[in-house]
PDB file of N, CA and C in Angstrom:
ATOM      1  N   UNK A   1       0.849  -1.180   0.000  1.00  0.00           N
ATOM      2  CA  UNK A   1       0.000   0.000   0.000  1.00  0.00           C
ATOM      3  C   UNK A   1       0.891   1.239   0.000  1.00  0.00           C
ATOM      4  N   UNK A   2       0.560   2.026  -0.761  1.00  0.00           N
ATOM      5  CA  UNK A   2       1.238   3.371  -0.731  1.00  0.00           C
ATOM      6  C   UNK A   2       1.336   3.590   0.568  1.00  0.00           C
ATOM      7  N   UNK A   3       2.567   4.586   0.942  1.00  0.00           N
ATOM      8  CA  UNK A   3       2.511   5.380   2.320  1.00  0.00           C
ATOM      9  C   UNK A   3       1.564   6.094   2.633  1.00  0.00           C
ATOM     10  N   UNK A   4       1.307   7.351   2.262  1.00  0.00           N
ATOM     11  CA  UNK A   4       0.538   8.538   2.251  1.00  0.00           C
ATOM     12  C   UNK A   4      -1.235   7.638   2.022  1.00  0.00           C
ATOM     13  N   UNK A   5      -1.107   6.864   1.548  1.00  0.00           N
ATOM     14  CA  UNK A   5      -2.946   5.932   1.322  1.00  0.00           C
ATOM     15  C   UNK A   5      -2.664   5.377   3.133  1.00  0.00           C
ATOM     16  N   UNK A   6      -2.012   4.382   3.254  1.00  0.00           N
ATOM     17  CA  UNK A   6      -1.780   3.805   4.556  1.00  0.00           C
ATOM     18  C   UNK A   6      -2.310   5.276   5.756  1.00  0.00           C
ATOM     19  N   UNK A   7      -1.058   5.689   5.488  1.00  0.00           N
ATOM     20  CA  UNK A   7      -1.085   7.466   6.745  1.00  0.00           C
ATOM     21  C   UNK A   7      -2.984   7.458   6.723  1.00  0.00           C
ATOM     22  N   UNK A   8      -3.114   8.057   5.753  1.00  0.00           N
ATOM     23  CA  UNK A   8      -4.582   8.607   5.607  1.00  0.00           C
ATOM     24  C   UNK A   8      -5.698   7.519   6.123  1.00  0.00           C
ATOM     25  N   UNK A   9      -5.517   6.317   5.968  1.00  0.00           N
ATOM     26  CA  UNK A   9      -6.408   5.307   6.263  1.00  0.00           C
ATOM     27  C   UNK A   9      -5.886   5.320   7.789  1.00  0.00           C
ATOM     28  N   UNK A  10      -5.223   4.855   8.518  1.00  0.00           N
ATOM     29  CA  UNK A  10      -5.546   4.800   9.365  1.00  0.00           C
ATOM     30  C   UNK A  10      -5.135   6.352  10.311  1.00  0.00           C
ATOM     31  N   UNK A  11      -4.933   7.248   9.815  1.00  0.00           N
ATOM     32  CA  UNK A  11      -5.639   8.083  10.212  1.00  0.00           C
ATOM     33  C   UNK A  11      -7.285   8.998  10.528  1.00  0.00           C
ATOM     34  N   UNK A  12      -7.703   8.384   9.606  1.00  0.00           N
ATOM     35  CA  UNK A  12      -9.586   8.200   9.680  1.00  0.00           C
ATOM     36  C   UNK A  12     -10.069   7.216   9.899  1.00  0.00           C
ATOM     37  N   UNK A  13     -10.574   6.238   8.945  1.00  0.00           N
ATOM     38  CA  UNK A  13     -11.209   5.319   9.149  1.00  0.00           C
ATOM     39  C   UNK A  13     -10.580   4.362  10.904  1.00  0.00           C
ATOM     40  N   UNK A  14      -9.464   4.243  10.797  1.00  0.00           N
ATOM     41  CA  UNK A  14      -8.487   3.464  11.593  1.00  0.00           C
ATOM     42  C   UNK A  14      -7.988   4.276  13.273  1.00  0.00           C
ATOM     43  N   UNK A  15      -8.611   5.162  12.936  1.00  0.00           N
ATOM     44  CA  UNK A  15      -8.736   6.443  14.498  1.00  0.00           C
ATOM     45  C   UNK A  15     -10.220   6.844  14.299  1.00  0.00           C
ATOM     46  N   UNK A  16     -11.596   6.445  14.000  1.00  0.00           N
ATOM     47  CA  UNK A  16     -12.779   6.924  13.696  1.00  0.00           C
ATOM     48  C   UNK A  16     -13.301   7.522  15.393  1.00  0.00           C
ATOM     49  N   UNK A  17     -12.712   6.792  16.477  1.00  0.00           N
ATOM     50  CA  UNK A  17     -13.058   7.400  17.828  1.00  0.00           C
ATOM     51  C   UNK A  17     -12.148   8.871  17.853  1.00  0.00           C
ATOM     52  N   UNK A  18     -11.561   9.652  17.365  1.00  0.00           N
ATOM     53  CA  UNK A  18     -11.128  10.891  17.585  1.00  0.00           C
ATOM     54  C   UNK A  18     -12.372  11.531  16.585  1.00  0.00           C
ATOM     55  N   UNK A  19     -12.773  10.912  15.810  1.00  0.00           N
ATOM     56  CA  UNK A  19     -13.627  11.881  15.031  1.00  0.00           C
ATOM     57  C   UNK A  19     -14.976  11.872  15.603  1.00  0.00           C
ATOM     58  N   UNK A  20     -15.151  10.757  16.466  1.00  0.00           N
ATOM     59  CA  UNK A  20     -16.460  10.695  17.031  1.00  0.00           C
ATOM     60  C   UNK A  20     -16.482  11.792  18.300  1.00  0.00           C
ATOM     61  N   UNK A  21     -15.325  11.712  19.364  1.00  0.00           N
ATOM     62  CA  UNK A  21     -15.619  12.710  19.934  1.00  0.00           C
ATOM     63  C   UNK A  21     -15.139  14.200  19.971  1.00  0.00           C
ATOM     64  N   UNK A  22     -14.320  14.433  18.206  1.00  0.00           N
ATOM     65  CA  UNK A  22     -14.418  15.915  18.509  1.00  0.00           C
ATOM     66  C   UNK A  22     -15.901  16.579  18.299  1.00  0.00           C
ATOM     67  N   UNK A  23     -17.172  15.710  16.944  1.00  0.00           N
ATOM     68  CA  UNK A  23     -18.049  15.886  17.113  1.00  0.00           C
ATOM     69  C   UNK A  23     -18.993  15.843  17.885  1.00  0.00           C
ATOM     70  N   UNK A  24     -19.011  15.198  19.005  1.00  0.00           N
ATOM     71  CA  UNK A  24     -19.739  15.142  20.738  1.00  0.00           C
ATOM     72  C   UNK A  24     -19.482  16.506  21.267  1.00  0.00           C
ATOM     73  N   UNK A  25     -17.870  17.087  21.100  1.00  0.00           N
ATOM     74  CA  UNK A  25     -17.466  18.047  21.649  1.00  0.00           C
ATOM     75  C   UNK A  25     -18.464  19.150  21.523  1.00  0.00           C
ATOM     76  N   UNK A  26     -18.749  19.297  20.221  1.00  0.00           N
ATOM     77  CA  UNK A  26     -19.407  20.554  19.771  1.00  0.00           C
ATOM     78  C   UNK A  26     -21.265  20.488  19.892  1.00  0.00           C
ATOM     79  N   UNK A  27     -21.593  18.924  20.175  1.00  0.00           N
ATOM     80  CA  UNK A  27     -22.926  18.725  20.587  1.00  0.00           C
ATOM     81  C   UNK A  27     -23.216  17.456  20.452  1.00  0.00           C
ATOM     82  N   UNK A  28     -24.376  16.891  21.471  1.00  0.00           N
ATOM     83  CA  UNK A  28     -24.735  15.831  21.981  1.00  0.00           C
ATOM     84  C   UNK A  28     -25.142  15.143  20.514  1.00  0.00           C
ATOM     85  N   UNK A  29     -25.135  14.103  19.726  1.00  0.00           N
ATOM     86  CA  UNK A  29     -25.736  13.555  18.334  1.00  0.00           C
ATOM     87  C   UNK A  29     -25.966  11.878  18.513  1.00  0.00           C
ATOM     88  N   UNK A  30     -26.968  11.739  17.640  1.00  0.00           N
ATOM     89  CA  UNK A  30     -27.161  10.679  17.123  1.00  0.00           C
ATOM     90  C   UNK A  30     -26.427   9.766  16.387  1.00  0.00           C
ATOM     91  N   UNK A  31     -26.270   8.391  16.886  1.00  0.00           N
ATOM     92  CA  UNK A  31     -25.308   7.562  16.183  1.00  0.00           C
ATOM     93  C   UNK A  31     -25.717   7.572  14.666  1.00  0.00           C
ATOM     94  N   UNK A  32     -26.432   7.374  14.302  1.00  0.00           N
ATOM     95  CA  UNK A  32     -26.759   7.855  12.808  1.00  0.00           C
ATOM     96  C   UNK A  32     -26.701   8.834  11.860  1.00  0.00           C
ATOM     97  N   UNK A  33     -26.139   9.689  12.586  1.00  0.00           N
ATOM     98  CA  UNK A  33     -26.126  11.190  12.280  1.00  0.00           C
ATOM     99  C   UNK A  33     -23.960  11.141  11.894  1.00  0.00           C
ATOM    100  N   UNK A  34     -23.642  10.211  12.668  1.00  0.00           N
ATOM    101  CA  UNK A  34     -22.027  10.639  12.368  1.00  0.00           C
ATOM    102  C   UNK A  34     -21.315  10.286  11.249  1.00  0.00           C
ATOM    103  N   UNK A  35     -22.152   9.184  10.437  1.00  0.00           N
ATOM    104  CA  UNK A  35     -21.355   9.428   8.805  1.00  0.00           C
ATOM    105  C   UNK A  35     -21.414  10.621   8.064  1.00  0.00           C
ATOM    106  N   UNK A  36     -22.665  11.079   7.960  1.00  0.00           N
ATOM    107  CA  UNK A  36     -22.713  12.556   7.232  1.00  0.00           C
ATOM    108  C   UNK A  36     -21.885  13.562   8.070  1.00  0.00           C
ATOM    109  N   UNK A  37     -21.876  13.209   9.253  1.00  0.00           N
ATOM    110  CA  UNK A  37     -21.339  14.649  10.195  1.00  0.00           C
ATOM    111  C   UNK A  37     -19.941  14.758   9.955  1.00  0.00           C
ATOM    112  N   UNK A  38     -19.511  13.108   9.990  1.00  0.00           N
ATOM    113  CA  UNK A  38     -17.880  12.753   9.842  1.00  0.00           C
ATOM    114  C   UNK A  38     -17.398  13.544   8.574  1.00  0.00           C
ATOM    115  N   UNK A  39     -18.149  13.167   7.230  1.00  0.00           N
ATOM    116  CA  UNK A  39     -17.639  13.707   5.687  1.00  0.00           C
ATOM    117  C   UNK A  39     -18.059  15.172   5.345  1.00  0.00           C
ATOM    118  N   UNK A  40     -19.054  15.421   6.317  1.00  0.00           N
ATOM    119  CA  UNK A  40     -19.027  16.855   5.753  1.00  0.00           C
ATOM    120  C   UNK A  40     -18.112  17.855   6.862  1.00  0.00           C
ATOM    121  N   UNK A  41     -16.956  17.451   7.860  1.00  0.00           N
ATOM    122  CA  UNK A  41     -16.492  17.973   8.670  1.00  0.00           C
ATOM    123  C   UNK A  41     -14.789  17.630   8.714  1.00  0.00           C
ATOM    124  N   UNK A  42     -14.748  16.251   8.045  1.00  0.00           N
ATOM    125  CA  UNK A  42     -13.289  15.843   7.586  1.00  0.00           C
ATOM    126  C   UNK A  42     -13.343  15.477   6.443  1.00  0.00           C
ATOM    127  N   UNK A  43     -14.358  14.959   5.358  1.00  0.00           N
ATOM    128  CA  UNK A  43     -14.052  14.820   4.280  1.00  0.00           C
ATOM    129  C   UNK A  43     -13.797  13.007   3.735  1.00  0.00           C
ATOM    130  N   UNK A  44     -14.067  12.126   4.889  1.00  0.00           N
ATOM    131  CA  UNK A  44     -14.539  10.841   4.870  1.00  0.00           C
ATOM    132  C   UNK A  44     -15.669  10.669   5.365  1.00  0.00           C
ATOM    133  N   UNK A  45     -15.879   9.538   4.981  1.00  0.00           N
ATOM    134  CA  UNK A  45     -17.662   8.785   4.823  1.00  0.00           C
ATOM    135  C   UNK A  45     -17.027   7.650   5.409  1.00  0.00           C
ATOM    136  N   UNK A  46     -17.006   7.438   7.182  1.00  0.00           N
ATOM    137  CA  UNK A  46     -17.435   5.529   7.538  1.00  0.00           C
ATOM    138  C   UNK A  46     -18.449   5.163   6.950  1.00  0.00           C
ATOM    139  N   UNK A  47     -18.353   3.692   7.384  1.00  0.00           N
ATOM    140  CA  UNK A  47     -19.845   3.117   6.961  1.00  0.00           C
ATOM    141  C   UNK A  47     -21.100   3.506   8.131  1.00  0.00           C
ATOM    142  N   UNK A  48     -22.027   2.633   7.571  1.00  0.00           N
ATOM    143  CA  UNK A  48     -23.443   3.082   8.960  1.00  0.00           C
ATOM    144  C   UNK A  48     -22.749   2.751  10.358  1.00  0.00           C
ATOM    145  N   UNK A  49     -22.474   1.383  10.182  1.00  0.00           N
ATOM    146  CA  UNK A  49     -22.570   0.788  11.833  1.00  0.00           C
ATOM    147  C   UNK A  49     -21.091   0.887  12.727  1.00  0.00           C
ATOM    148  N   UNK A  50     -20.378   1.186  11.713  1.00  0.00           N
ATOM    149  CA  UNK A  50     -18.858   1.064  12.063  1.00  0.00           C
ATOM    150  C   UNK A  50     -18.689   2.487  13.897  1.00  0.00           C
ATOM    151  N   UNK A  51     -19.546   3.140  13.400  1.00  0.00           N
ATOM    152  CA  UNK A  51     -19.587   4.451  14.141  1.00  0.00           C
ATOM    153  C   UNK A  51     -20.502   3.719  15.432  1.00  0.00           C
ATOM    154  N   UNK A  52     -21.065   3.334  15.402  1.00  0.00           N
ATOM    155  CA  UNK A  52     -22.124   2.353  16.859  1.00  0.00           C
ATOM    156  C   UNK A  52     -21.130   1.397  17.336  1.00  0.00           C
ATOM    157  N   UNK A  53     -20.578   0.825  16.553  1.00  0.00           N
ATOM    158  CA  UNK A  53     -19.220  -0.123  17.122  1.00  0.00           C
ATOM    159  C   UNK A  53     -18.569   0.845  17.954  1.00  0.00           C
ATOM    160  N   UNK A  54     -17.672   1.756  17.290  1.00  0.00           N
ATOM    161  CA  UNK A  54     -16.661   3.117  18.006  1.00  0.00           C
ATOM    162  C   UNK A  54     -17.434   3.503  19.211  1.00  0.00           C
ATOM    163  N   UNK A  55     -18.646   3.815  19.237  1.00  0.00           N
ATOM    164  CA  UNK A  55     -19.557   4.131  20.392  1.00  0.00           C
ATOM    165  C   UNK A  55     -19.908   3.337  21.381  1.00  0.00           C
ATOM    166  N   UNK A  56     -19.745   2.592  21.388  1.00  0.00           N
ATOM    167  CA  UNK A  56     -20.013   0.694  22.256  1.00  0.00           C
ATOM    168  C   UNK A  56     -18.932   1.212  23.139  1.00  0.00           C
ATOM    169  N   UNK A  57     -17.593   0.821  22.434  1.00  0.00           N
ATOM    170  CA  UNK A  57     -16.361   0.684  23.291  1.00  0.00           C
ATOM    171  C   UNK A  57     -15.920   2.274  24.094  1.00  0.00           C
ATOM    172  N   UNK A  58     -16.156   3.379  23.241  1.00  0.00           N
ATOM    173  CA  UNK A  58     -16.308   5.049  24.023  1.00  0.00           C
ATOM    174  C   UNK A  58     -16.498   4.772  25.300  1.00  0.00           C
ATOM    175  N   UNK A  59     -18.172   4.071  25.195  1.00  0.00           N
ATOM    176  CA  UNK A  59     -18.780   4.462  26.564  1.00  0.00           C
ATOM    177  C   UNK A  59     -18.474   3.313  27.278  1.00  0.00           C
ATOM    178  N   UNK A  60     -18.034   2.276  26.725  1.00  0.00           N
ATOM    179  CA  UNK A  60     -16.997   1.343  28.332  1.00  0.00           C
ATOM    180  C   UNK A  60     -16.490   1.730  29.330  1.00  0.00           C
ATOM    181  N   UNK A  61     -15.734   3.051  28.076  1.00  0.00           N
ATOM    182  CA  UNK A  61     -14.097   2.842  28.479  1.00  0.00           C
ATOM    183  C   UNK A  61     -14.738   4.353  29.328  1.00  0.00           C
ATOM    184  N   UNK A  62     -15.725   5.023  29.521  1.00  0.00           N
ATOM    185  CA  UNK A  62     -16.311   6.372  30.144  1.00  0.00           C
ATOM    186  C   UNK A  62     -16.120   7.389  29.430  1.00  0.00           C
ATOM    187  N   UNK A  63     -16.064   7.687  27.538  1.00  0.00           N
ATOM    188  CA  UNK A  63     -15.570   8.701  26.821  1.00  0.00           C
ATOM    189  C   UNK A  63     -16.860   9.397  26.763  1.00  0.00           C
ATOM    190  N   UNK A  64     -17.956   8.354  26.714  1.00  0.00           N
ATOM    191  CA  UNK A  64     -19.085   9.004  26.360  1.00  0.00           C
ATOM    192  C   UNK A  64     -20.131   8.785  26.972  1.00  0.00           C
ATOM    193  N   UNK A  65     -21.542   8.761  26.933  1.00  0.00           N
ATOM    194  CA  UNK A  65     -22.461   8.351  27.652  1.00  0.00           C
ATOM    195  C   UNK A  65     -23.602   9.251  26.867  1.00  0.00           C
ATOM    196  N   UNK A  66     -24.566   7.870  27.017  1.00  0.00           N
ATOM    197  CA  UNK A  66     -25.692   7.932  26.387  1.00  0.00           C
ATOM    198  C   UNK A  66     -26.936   7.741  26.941  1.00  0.00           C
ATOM    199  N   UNK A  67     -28.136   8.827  26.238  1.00  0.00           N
ATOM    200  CA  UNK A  67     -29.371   8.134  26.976  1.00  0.00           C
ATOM    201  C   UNK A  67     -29.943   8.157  25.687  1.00  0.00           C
ATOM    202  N   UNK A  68     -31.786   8.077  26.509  1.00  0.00           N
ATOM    203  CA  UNK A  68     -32.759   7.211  25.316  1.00  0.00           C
ATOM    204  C   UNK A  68     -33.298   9.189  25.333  1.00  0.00           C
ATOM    205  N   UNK A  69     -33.930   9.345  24.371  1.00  0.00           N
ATOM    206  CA  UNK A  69     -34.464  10.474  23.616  1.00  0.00           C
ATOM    207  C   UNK A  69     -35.650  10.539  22.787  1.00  0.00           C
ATOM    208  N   UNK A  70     -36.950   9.958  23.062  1.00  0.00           N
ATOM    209  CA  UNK A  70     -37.820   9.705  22.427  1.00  0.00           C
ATOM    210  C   UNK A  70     -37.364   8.183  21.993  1.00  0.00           C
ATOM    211  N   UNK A  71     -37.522   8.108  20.411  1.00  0.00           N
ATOM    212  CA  UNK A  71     -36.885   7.196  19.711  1.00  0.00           C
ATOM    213  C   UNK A  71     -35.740   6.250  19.551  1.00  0.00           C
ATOM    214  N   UNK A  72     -34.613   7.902  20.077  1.00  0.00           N
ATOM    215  CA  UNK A  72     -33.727   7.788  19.692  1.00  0.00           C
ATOM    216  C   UNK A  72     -32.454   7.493  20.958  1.00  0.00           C
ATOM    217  N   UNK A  73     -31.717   7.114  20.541  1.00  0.00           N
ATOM    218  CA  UNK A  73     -29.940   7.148  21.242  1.00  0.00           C
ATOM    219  C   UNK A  73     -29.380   8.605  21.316  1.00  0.00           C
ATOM    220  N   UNK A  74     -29.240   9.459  21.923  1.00  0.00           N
ATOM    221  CA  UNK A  74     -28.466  10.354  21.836  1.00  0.00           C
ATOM    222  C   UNK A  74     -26.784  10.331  22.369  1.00  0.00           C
ATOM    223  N   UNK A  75     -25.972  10.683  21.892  1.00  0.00           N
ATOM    224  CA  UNK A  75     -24.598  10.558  22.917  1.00  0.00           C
ATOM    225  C   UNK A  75     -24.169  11.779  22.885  1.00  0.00           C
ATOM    226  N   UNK A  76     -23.140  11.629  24.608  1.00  0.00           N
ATOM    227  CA  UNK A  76     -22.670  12.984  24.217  1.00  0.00           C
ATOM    228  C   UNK A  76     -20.988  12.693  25.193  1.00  0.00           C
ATOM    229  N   UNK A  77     -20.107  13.250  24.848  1.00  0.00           N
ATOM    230  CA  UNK A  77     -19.080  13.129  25.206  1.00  0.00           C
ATOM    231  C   UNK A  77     -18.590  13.335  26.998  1.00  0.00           C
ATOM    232  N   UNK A  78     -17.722  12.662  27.750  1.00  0.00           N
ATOM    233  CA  UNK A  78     -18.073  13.304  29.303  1.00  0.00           C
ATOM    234  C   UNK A  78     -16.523  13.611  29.639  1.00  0.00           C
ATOM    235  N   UNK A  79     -16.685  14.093  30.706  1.00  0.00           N
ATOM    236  CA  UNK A  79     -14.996  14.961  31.100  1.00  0.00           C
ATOM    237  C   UNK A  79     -13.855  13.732  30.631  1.00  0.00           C
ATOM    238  N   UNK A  80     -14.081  12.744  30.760  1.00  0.00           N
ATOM    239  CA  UNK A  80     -12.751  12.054  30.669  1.00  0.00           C
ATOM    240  C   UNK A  80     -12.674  11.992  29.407  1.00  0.00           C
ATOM    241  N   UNK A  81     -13.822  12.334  28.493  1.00  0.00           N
ATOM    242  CA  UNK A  81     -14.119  12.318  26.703  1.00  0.00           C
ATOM    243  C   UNK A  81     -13.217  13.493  26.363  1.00  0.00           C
ATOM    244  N   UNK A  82     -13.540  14.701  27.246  1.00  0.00           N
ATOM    245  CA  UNK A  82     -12.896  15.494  26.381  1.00  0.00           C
ATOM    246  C   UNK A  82     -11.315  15.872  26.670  1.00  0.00           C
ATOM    247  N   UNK A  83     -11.102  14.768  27.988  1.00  0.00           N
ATOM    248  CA  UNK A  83      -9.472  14.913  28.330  1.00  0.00           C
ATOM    249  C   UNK A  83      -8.808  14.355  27.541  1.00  0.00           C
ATOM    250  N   UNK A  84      -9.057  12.941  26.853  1.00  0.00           N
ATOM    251  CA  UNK A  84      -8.729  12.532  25.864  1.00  0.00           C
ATOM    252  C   UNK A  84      -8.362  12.806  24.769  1.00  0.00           C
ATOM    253  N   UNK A  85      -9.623  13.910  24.044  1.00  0.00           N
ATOM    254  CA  UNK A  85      -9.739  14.384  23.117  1.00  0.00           C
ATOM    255  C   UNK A  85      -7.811  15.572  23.298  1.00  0.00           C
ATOM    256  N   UNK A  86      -7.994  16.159  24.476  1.00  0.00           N
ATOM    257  CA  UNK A  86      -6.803  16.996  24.302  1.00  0.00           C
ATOM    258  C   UNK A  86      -5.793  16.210  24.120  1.00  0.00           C
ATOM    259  N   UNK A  87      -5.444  15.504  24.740  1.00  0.00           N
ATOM    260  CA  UNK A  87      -4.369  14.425  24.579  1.00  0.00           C
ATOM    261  C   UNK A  87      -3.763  14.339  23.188  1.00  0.00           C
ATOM    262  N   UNK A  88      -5.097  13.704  22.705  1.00  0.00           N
ATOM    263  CA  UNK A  88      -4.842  13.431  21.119  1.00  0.00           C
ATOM    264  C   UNK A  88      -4.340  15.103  19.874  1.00  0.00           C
ATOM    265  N   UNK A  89      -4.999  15.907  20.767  1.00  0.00           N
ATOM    266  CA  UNK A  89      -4.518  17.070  19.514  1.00  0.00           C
ATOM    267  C   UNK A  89      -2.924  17.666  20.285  1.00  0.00           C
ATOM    268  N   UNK A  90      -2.689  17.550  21.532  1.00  0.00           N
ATOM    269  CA  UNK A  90      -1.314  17.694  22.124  1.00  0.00           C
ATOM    270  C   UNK A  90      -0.491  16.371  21.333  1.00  0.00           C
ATOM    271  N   UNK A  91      -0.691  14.934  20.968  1.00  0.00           N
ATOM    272  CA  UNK A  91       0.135  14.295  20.361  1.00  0.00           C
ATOM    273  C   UNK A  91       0.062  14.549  18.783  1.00  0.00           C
ATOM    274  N   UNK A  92      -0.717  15.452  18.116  1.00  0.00           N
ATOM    275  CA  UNK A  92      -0.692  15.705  16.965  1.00  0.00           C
ATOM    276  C   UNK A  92      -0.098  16.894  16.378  1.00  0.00           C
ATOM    277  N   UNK A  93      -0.566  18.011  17.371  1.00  0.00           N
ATOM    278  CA  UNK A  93       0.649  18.966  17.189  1.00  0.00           C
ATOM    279  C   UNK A  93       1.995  18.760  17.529  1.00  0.00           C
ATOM    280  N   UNK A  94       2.200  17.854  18.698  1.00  0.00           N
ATOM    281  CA  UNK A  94       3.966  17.503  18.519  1.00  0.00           C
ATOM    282  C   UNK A  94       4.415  16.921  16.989  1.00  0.00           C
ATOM    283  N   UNK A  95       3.548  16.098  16.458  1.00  0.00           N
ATOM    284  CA  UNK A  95       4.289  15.459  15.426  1.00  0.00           C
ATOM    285  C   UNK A  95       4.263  16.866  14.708  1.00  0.00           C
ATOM    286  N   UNK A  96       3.462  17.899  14.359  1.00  0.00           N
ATOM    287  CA  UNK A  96       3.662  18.815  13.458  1.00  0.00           C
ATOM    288  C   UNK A  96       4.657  19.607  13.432  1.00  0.00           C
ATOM    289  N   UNK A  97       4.934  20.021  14.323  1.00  0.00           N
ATOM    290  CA  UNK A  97       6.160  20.075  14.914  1.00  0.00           C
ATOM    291  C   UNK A  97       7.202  19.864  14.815  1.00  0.00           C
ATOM    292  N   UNK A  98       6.798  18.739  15.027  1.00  0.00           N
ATOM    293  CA  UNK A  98       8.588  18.314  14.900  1.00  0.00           C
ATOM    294  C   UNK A  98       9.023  18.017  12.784  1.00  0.00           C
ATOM    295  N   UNK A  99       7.603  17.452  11.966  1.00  0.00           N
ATOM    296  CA  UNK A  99       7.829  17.700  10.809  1.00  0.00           C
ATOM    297  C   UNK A  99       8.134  18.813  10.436  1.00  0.00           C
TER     298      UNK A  99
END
């Protein structure tokens, strides 16, 4: 596989939990709602369910937490969600950095 294809893949698809909760960050959403939210905000399309998988293991691990909403699932990201979240853009600006 090319480098730069590799980089990019698992930089999205292959990290899809950083994209799930910078969008929590900015408001509580529907698991159904994060493929369109994902591509019109980074410019990839997961699949449907791949994003409910990422969300399963979130809220194990305490990134996120969810209730019922009428119909629906809502999630929304919780303090240890968004400590994380810094983490990850503090290890991303070092690499920029240092490139």
């Amino acid at each position: 596989m090319d480098p730069f294809l590799r980089l990019t893949k698992y930089n999205t698809k292959g990290n899809l939990w950083i994209y799930i909760l910078s969008i929590l960050k900015e408001k509580p959403t529907h698991g159904w709602d994060f493929p369109s939210a994902i591509e019109e905000k980074y410019g990839f399309r997961p699949g449907k369910i791949t994003p409910y998988r990422v969300l399963y293991s979130l809220e194990l691990e305490g990134l996120v937490e969810s209730k019922q909403e009428d119909r629906r699932r809502m999630y929304s990201i919780t303090e240890k969600g968004i400590k994380e979240l810094e983490k990850v853009k503090d290890f991303y600006n070092n690499i920029v950095r240092g490139l």
